[in-house]
N, C-alpha and C. Protein backbone atom coordinates (compact mmCIF):
# COMPACT_ATOMS: atom_id res chain seq x y z
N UNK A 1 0.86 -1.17 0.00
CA UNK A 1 0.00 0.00 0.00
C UNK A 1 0.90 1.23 0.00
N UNK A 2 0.34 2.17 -1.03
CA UNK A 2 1.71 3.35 -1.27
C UNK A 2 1.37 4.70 0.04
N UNK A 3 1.59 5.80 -0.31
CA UNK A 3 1.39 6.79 0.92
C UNK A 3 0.37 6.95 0.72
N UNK A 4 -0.04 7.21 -0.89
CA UNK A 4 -1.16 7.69 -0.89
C UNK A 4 -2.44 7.22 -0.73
N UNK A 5 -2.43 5.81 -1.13
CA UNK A 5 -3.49 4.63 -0.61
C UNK A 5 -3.41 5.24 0.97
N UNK A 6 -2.52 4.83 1.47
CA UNK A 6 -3.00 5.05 3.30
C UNK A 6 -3.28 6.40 3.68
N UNK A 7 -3.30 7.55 3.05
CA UNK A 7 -3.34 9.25 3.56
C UNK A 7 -5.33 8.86 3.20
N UNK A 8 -5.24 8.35 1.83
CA UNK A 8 -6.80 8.17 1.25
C UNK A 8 -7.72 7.45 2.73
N UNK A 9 -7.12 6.50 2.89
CA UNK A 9 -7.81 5.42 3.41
C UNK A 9 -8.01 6.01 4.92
N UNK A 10 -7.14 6.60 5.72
CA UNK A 10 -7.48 7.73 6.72
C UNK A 10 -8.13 8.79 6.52
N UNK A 11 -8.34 9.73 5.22
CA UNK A 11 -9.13 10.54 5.50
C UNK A 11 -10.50 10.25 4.66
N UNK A 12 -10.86 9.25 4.45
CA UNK A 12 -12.17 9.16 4.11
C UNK A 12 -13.25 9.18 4.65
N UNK A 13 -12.71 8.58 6.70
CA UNK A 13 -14.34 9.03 6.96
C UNK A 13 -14.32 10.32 7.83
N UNK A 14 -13.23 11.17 7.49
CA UNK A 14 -13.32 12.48 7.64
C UNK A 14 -14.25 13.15 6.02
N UNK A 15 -14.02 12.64 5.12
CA UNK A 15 -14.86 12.87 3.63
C UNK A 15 -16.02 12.43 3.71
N UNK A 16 -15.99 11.74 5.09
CA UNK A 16 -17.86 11.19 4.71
C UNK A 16 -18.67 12.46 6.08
N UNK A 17 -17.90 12.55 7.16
CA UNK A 17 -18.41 13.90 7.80
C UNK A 17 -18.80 14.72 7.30
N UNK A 18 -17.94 14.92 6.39
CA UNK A 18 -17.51 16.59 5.87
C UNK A 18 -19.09 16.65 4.78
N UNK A 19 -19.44 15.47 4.08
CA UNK A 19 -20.57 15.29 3.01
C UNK A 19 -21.61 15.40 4.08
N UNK A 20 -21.46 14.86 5.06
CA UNK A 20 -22.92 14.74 5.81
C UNK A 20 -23.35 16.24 6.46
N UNK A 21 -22.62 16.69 6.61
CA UNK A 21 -22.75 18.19 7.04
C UNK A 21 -23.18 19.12 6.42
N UNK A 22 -22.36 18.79 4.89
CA UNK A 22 -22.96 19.85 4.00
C UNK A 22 -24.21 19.56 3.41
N UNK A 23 -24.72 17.73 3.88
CA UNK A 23 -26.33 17.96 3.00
C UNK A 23 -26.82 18.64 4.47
N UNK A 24 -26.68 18.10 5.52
CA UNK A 24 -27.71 18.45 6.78
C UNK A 24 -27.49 20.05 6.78
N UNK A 25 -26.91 20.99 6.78
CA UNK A 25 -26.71 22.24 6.40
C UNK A 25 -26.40 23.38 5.44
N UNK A 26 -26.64 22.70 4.48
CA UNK A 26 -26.45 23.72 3.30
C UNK A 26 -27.14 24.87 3.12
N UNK A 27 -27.99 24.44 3.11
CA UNK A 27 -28.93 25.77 3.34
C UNK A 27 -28.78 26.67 3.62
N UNK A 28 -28.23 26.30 5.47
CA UNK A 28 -27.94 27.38 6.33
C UNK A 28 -26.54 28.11 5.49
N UNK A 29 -25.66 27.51 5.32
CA UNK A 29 -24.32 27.66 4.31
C UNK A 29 -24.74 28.64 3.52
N UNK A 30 -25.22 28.37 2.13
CA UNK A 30 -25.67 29.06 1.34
C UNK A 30 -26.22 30.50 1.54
N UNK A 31 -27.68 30.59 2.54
CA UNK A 31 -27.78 31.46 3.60
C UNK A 31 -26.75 32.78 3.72
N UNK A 32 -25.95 32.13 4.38
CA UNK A 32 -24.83 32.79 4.43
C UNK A 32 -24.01 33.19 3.80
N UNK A 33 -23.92 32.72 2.82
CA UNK A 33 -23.01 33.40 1.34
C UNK A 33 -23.56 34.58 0.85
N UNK A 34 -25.07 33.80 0.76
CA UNK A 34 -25.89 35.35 0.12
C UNK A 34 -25.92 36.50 1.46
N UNK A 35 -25.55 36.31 2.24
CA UNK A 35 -25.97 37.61 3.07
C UNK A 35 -24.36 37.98 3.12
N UNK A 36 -23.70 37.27 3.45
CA UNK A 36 -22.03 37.78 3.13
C UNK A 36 -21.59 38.69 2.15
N UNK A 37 -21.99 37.70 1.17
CA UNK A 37 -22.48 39.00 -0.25
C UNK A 37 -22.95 39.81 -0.35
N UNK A 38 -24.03 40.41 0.39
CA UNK A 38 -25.02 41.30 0.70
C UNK A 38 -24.29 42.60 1.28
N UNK A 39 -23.52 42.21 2.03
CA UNK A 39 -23.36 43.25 3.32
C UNK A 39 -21.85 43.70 2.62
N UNK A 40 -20.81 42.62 1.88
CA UNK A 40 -19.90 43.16 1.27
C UNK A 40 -19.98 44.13 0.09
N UNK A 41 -21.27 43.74 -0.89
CA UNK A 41 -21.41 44.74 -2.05
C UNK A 41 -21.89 46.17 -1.48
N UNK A 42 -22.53 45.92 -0.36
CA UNK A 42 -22.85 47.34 0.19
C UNK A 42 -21.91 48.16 0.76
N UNK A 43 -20.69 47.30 1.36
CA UNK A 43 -20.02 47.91 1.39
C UNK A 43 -18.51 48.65 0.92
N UNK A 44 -18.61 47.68 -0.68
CA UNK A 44 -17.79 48.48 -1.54
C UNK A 44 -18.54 49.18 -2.73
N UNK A 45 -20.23 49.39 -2.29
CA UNK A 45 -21.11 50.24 -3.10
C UNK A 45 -21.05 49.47 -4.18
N UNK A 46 -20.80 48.61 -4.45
CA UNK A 46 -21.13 47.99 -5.68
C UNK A 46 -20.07 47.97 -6.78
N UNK A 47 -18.69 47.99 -6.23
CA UNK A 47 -17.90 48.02 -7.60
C UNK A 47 -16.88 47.25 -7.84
N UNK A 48 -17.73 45.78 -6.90
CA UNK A 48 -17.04 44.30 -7.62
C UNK A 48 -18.09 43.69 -7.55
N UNK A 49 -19.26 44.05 -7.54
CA UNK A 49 -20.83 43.23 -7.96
C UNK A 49 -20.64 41.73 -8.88
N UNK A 50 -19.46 42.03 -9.94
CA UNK A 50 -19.47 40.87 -10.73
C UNK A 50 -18.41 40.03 -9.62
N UNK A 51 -17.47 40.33 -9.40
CA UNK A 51 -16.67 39.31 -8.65
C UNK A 51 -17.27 38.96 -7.59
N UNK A 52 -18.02 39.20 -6.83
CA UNK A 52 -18.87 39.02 -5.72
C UNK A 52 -19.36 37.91 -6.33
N UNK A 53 -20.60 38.08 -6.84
CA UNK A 53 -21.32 36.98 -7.74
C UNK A 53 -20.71 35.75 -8.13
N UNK A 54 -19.59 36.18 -8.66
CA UNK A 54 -18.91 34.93 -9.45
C UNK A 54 -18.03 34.37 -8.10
N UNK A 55 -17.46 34.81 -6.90
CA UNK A 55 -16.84 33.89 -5.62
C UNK A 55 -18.13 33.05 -5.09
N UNK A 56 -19.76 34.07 -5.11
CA UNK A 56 -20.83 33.25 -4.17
C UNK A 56 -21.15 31.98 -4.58
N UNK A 57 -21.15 32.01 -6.41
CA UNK A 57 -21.33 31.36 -7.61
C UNK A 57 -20.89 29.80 -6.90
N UNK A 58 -19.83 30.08 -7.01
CA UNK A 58 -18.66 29.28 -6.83
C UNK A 58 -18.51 28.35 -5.62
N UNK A 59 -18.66 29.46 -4.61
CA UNK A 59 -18.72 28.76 -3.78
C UNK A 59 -19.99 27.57 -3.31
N UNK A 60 -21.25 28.31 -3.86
CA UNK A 60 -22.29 27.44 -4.02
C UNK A 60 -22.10 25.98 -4.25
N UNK A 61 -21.80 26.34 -5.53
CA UNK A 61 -21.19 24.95 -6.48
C UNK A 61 -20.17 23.58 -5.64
N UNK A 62 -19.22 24.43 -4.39
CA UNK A 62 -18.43 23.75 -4.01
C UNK A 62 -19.35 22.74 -3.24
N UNK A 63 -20.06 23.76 -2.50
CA UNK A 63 -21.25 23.09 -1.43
C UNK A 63 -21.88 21.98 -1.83
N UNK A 64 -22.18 22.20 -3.48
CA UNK A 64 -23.18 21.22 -3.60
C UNK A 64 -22.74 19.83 -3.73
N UNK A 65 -21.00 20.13 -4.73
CA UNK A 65 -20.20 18.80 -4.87
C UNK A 65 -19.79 18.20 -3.64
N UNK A 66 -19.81 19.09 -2.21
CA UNK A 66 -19.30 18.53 -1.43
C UNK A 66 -20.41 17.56 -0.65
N UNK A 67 -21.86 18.09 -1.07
CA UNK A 67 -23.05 17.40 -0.54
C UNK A 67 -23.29 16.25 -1.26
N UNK A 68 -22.95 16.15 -2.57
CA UNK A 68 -22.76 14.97 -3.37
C UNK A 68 -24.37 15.58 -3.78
N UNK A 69 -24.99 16.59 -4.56
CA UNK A 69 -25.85 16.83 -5.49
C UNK A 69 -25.44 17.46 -6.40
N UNK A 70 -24.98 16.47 -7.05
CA UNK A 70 -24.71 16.36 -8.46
C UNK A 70 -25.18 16.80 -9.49
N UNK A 71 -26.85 16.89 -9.32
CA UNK A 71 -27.67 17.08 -10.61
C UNK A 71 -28.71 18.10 -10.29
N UNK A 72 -28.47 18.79 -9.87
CA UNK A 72 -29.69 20.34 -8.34
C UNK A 72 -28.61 21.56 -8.52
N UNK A 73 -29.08 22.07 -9.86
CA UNK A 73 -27.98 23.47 -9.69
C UNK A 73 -26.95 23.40 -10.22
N UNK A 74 -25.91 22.38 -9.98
CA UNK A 74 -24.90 22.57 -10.52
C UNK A 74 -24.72 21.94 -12.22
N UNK A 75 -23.77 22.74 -12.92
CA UNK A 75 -23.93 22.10 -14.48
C UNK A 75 -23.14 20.64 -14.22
N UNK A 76 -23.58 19.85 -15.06
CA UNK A 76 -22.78 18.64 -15.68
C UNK A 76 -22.07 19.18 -16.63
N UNK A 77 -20.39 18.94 -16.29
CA UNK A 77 -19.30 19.69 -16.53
C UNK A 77 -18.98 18.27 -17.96
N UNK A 78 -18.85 17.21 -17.83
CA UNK A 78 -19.20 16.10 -18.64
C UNK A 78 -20.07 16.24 -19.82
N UNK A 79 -20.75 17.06 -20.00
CA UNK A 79 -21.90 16.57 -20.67
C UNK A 79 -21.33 18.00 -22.26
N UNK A 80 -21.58 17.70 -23.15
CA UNK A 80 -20.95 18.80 -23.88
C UNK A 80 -21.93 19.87 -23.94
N UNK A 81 -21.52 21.22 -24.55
CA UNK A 81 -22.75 22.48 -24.82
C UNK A 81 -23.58 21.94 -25.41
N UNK A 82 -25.13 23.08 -25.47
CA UNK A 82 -25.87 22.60 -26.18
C UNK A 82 -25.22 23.24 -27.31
N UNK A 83 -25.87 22.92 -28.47
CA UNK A 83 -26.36 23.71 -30.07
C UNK A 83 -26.10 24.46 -29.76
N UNK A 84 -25.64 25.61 -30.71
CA UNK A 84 -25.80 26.94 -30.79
C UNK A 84 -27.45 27.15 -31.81
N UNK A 85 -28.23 27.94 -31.71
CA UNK A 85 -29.30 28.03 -32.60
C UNK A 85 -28.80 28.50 -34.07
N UNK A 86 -29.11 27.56 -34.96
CA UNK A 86 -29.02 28.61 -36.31
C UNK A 86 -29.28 30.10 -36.65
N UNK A 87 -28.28 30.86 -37.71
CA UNK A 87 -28.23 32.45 -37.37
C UNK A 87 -29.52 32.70 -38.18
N UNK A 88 -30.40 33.50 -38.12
CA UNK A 88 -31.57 33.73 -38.88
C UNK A 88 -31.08 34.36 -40.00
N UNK A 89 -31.68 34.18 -41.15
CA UNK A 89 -31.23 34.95 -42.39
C UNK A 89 -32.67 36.06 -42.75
């Protein structure tokens, strides 16, 4: 068994905590991003509105992979674009 087999094999049911937490509380998590966000855009008046968005974005996303919902919000990164629509003539 190499290091990394045994580092894996110890922290996995720290990986299974860590999942159970984030389904039993996400919410509250999330919650909190958006109001984090809230109180920070107000208080740089609004002039990283997009970077704000795109860290809450993000961080969302982490939440959800870490809750193991896979298919609720977050894109299937796997799956290719759709179509683009044909250009109208």
């Amino acid at each position: 068994m190499g290091l990394l087999d045994n580092l894996k094999a110890k922290l996995s049911p720290a990986k299974d905590k860590v999942s159970g937490l984030a389904q039993q509380h996400g919410d509250k998590v999330q919650h909190g991003l958006d109001k984090a966000a809230k109180v920070v855009d107000e208080k740089t008046k609004g002039k990283y509105s997009n970077k704000i968005h795109t860290g809450t974005g993000k961080a969302k996303e982490a939440m959800d992979r870490l809750a193991h919902k896979d298919g609720t919000g977050a894109p299937d990164r796997s799956a290719p674009p759709p179509d683009s629509p044909p250009p109208a003539s």
